[in-house]
C-alpha atoms as a PDB file:
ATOM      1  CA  UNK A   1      67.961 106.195  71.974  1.00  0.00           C
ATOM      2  CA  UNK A   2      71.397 106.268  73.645  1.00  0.00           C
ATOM      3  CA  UNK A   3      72.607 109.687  74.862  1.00  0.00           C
ATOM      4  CA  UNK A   4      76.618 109.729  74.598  1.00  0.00           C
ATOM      5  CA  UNK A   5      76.399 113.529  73.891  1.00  0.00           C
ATOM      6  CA  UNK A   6      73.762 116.698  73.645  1.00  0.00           C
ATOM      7  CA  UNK A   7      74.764 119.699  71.426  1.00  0.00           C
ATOM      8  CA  UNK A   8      72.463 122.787  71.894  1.00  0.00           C
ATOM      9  CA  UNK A   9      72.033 125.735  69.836  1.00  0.00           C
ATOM     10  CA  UNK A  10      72.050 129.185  71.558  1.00  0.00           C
ATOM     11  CA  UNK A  11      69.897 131.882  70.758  1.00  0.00           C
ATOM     12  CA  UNK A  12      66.449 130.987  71.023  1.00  0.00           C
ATOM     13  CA  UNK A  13      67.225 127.511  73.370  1.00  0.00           C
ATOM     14  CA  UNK A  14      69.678 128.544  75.927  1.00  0.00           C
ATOM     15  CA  UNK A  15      69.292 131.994  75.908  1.00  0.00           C
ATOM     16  CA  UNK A  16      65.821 133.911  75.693  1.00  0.00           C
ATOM     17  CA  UNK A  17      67.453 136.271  73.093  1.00  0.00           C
ATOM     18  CA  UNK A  18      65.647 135.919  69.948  1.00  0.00           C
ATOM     19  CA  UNK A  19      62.521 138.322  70.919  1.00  0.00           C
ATOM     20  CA  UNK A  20      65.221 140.670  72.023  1.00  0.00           C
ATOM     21  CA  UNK A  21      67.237 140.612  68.948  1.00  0.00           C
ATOM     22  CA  UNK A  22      63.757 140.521  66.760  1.00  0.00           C
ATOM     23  CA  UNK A  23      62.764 143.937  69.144  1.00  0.00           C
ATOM     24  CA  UNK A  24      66.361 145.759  68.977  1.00  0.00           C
ATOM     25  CA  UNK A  25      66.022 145.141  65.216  1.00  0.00           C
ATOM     26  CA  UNK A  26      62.648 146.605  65.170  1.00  0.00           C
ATOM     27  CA  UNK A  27      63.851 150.048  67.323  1.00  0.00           C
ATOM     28  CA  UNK A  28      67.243 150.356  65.060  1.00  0.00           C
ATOM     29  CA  UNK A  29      64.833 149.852  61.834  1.00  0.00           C
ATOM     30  CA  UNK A  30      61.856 152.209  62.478  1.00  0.00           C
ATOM     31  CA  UNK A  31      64.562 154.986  63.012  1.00  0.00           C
ATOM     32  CA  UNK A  32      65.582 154.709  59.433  1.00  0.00           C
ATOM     33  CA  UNK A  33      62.276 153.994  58.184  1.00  0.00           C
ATOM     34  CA  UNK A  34      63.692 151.024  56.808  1.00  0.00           C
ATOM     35  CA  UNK A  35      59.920 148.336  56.425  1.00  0.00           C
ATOM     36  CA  UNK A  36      59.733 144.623  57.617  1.00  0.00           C
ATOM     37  CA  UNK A  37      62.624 144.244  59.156  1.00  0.00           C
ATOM     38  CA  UNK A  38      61.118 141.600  60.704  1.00  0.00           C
ATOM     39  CA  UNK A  39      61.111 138.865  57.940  1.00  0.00           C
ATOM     40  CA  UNK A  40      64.446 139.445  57.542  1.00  0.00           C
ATOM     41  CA  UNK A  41      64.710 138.297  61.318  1.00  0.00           C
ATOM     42  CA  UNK A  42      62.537 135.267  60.992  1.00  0.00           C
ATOM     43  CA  UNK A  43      65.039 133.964  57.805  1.00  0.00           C
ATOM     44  CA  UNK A  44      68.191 134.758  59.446  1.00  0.00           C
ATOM     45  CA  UNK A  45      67.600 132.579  62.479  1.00  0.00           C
ATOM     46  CA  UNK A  46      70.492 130.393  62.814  1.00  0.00           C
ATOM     47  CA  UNK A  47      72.806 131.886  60.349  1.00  0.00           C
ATOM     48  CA  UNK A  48      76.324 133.471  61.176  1.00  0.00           C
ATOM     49  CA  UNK A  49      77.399 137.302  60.602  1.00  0.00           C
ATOM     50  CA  UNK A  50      78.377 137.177  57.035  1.00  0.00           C
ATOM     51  CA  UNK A  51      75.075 135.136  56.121  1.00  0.00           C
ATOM     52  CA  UNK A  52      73.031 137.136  57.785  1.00  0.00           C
ATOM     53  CA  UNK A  53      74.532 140.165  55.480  1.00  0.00           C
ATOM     54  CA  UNK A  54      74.095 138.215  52.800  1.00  0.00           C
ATOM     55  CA  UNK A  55      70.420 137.568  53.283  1.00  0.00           C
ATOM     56  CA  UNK A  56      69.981 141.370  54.209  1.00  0.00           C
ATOM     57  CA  UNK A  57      71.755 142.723  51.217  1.00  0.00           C
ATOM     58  CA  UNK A  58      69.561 140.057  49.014  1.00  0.00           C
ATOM     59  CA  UNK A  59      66.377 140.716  50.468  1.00  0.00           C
ATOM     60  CA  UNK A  60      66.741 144.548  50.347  1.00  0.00           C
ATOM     61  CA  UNK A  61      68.295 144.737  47.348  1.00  0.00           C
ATOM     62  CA  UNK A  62      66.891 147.791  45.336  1.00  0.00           C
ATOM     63  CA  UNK A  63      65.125 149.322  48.448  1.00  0.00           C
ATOM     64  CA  UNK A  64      66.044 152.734  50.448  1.00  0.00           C
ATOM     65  CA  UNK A  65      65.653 153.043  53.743  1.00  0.00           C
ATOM     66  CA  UNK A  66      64.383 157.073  55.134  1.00  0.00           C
ATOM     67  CA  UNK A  67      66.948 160.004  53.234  1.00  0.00           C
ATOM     68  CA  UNK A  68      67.358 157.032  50.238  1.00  0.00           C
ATOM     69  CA  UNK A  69      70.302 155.242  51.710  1.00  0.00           C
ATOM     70  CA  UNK A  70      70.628 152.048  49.763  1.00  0.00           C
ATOM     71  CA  UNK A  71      70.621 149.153  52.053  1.00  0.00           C
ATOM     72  CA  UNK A  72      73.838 147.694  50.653  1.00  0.00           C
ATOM     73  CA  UNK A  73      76.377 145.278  53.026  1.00  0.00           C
ATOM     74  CA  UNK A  74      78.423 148.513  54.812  1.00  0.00           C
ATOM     75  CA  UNK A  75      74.983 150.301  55.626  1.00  0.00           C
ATOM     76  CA  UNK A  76      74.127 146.612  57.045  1.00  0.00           C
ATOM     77  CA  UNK A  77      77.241 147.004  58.971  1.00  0.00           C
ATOM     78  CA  UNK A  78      76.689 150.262  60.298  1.00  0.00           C
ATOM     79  CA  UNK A  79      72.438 149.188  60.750  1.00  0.00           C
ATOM     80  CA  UNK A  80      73.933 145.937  62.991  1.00  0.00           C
ATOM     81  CA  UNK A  81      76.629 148.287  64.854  1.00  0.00           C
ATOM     82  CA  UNK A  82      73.315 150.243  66.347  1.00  0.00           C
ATOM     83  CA  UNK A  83      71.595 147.431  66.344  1.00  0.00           C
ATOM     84  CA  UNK A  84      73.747 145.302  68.351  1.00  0.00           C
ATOM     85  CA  UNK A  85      73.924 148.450  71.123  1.00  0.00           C
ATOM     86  CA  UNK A  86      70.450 148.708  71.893  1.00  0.00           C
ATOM     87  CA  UNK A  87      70.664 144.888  72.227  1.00  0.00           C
ATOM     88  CA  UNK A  88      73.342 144.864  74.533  1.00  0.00           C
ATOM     89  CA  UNK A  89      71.924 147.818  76.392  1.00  0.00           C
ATOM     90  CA  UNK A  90      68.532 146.221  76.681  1.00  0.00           C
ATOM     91  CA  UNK A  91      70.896 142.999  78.420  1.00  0.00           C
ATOM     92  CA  UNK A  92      72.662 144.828  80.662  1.00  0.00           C
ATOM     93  CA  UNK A  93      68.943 146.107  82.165  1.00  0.00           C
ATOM     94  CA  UNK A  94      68.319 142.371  83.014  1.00  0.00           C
ATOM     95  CA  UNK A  95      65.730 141.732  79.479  1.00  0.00           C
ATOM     96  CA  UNK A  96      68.624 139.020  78.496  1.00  0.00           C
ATOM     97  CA  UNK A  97      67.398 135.577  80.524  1.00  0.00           C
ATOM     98  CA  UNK A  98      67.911 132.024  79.959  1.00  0.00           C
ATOM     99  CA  UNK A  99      65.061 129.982  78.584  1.00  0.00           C
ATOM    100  CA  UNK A 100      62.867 127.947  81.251  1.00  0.00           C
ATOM    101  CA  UNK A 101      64.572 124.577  82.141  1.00  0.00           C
ATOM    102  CA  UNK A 102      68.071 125.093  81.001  1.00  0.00           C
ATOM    103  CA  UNK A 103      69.834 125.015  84.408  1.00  0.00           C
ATOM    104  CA  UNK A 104      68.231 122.316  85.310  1.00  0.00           C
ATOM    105  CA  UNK A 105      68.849 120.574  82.349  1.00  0.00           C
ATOM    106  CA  UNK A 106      72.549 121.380  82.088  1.00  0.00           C
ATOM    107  CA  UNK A 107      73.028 120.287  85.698  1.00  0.00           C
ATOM    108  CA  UNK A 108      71.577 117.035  84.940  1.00  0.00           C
ATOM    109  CA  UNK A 109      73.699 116.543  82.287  1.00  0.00           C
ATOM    110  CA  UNK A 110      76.903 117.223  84.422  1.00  0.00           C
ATOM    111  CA  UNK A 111      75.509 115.029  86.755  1.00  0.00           C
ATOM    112  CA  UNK A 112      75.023 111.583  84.379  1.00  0.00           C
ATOM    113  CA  UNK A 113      78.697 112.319  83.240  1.00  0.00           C
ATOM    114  CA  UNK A 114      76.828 113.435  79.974  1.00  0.00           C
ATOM    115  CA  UNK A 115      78.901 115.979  78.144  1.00  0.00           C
ATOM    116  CA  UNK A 116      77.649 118.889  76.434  1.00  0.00           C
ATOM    117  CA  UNK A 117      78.433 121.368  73.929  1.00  0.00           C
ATOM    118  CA  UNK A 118      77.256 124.584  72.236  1.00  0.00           C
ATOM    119  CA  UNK A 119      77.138 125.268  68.567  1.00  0.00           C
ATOM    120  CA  UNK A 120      76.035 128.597  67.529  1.00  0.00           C
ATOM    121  CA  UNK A 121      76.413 131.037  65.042  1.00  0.00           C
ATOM    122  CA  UNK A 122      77.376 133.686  67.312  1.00  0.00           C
ATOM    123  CA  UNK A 123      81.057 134.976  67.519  1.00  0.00           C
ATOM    124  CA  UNK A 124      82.924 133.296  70.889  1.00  0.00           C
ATOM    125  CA  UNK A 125      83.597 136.743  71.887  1.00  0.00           C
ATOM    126  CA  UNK A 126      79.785 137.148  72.242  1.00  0.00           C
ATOM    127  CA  UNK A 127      79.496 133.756  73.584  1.00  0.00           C
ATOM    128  CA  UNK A 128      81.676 134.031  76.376  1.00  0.00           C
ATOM    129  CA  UNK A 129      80.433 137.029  77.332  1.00  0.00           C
ATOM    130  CA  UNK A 130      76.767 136.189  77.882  1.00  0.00           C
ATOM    131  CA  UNK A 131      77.575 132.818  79.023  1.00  0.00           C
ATOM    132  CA  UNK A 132      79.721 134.229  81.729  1.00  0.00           C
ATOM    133  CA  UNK A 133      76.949 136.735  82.840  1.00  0.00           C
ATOM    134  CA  UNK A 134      74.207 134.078  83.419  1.00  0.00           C
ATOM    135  CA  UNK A 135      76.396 132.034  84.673  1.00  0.00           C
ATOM    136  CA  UNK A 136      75.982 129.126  82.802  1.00  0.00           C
ATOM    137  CA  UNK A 137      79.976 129.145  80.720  1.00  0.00           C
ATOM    138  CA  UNK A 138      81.129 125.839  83.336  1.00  0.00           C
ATOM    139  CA  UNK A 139      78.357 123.416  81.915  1.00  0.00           C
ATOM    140  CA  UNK A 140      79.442 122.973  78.603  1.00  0.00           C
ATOM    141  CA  UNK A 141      82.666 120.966  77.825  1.00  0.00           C
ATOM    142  CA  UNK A 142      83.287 122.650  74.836  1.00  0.00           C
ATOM    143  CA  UNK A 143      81.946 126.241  72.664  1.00  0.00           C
ATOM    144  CA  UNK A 144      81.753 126.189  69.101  1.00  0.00           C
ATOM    145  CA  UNK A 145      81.125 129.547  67.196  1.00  0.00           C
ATOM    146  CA  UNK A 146      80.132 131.290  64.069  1.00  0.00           C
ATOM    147  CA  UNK A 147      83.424 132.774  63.605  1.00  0.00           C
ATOM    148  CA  UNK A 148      85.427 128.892  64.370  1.00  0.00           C
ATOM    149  CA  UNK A 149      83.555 127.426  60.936  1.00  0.00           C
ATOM    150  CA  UNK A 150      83.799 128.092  57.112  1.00  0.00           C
ATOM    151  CA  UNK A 151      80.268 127.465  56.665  1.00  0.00           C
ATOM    152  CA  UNK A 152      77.221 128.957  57.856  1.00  0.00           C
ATOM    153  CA  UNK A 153      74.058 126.497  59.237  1.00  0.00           C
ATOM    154  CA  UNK A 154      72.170 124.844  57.240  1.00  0.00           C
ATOM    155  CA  UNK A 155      75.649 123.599  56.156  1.00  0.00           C
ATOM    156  CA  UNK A 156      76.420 121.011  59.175  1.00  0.00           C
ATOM    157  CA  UNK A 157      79.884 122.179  59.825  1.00  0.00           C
ATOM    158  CA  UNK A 158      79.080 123.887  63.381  1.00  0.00           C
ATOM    159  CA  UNK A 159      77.704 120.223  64.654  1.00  0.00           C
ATOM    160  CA  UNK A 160      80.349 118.393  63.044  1.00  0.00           C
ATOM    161  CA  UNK A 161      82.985 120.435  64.978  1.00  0.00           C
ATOM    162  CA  UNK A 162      81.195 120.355  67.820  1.00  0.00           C
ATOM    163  CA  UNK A 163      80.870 116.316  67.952  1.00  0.00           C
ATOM    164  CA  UNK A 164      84.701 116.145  66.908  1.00  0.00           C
ATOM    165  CA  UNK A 165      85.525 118.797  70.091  1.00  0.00           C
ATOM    166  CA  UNK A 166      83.763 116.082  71.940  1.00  0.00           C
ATOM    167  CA  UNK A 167      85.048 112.972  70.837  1.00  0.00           C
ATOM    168  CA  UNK A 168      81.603 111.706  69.823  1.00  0.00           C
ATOM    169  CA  UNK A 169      80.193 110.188  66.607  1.00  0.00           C
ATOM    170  CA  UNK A 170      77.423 112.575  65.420  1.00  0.00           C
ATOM    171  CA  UNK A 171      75.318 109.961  64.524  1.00  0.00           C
ATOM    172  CA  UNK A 172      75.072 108.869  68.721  1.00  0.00           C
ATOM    173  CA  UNK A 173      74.843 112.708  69.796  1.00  0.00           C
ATOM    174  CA  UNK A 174      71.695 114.960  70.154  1.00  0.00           C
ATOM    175  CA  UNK A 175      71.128 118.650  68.666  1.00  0.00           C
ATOM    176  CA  UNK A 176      68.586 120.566  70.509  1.00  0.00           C
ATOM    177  CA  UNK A 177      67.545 123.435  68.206  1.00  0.00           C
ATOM    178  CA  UNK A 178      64.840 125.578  67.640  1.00  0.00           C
ATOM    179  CA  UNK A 179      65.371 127.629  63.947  1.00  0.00           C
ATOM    180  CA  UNK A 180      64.775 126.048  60.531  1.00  0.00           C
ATOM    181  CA  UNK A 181      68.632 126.501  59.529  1.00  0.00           C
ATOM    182  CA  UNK A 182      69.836 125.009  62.354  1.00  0.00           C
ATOM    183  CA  UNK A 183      67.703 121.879  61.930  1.00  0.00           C
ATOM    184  CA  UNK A 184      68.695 121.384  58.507  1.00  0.00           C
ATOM    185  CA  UNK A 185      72.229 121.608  59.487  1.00  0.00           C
ATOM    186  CA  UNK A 186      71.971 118.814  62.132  1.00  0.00           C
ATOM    187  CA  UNK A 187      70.007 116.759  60.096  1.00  0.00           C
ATOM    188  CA  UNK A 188      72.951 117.007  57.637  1.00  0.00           C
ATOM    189  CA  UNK A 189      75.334 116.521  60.047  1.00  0.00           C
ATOM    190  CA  UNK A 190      73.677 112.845  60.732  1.00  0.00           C
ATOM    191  CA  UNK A 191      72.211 113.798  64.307  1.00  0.00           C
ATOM    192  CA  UNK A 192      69.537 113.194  66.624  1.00  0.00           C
ATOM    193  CA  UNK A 193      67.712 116.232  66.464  1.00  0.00           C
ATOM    194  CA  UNK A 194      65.389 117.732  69.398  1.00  0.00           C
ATOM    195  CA  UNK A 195      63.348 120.771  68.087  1.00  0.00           C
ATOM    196  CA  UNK A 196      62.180 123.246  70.591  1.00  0.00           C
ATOM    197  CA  UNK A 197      60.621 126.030  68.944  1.00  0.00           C
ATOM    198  CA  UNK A 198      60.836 129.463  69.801  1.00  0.00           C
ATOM    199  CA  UNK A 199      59.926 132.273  67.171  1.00  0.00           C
ATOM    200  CA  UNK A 200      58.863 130.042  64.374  1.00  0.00           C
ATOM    201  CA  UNK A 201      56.900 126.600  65.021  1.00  0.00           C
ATOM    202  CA  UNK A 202      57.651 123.387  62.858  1.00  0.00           C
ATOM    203  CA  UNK A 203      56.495 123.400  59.294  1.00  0.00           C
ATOM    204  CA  UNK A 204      56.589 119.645  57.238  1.00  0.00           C
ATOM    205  CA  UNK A 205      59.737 120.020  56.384  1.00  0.00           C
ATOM    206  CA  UNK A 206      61.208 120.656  60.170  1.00  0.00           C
ATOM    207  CA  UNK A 207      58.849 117.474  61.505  1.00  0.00           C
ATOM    208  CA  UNK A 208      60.230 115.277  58.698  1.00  0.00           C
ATOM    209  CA  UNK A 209      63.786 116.343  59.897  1.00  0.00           C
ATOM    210  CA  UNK A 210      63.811 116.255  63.757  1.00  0.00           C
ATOM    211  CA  UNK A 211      63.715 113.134  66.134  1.00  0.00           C
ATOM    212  CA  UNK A 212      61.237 114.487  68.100  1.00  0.00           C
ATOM    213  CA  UNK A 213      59.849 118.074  68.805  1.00  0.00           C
ATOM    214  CA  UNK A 214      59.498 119.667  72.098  1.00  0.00           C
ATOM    215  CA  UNK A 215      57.181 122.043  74.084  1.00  0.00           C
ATOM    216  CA  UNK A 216      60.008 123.073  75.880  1.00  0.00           C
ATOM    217  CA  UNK A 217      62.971 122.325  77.268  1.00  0.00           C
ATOM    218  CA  UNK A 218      61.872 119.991  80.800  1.00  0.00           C
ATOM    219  CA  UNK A 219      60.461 117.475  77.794  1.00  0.00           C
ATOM    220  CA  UNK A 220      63.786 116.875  76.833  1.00  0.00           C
ATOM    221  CA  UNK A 221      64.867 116.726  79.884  1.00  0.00           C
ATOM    222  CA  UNK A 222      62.338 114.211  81.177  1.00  0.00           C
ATOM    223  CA  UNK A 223      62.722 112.281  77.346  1.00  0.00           C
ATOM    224  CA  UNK A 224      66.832 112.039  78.398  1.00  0.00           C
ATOM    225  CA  UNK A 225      66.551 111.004  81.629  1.00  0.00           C
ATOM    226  CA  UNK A 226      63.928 108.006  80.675  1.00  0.00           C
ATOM    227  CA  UNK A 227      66.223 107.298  78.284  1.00  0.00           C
ATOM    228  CA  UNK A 228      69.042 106.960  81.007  1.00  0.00           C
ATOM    229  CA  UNK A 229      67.006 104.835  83.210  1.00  0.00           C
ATOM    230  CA  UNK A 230      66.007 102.090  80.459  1.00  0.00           C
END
């Protein structure tokens, strides 16, 4: 298949955040005795900030957490606030890495004149930020975020931007992603789709929709670069 352009997702393929996330979650939840926090985690893979509060208001609707504070969308505000802190304290002690593979893959990229971009449902402020700190931000041509679409993955807004930012068709570019929504969104989006999984593995659904599903990320790598050399 030709390779005129490779779109990855973020959490969970570039950056080893998803456990983290999942675990600062789990610390900001047990103080509030607020139970299973982590299916909530597991369905909002891939989705942006006001999704995510979505899910969290719909899943927890009618529940307390500890004192009886109904889980509504401002105590999901104040919940991520804390959240988001312990996460961001946890990074700054060196638990925030990028996944196995992903330098070398992005320098590969940057050396066959293959441009790249990133489409995740993070805010760019975030983004930048983390990007910056593993020092990854110079390989990718262009950053597409949560907060630069209308719509939420699985809607395929993110990738259509993202191919558009690059001057690409989406049909002739690849997504590399690891969640259920963001599958669905490339898929919709008319992409090539590389799965690597991280937290969740591939159910029927996800191996009907991707191209090809990955161990990891020097699969892809190796796939690409045979691909190059045909």
């Amino acid at each position: 298949m030709n390779c005129k352009a490779v779109v990855f997702d973020m959490d969970g393929v570039i950056l080893d955040s998803e456990q983290l996330v999942v675990k600062s979650w789990q610390k900001t939840a047990d103080k509030y005795g607020i139970e299973d926090i982590e299916s909530f985690c597991m369905a909002a893979l891939g989705l942006n900030r006001e999704a995510a509060k979505k899910l969290f208001v719909q899943m927890y609707k009618g529940r307390c957490g500890e004192g009886q504070d109904t889980l509504d969308e401002e105590r999901y505000e104040s919940l991520k606030v804390e959240m988001a802190a312990e996460f961001h304290r946890a990074a700054a002690e060196g638990e925030l890495v990028l996944k196995p593979g992903v330098t070398d893959m992005l320098k590969m990229l940057r050396d066959n004149c293959i441009p790249c971009a990133l489409a995740t449902s993070t805010r760019k402020e975030v983004v930048t930020m983390e990007l910056i700190n593993l020092g990854v931000i110079d390989y990718f041509d262009k950053l597409v975020c949560g907060d630069m679409v209308d719509r939420s993955k699985p809607a395929p807004d993110i990738f259509l931007k993202a191919c558009e930012e690059l001057g690409v068709e989406s049909e002739s570019a690849w997504a590399v992603e690891d969640s259920y929504n963001g599958v669905r969104a490339a898929y919709a989006a008319g992409m090539k789709i590389a799965m690597i999984p991280d937290l969740v593995q591939p159910d029927d659904e996800m191996r009907d929709k991707a191209d090809f599903i990955f161990k990891n990320m020097n699969e892809f790598q190796e796939y690409i670069l045979e691909s190059i050399r045909a």
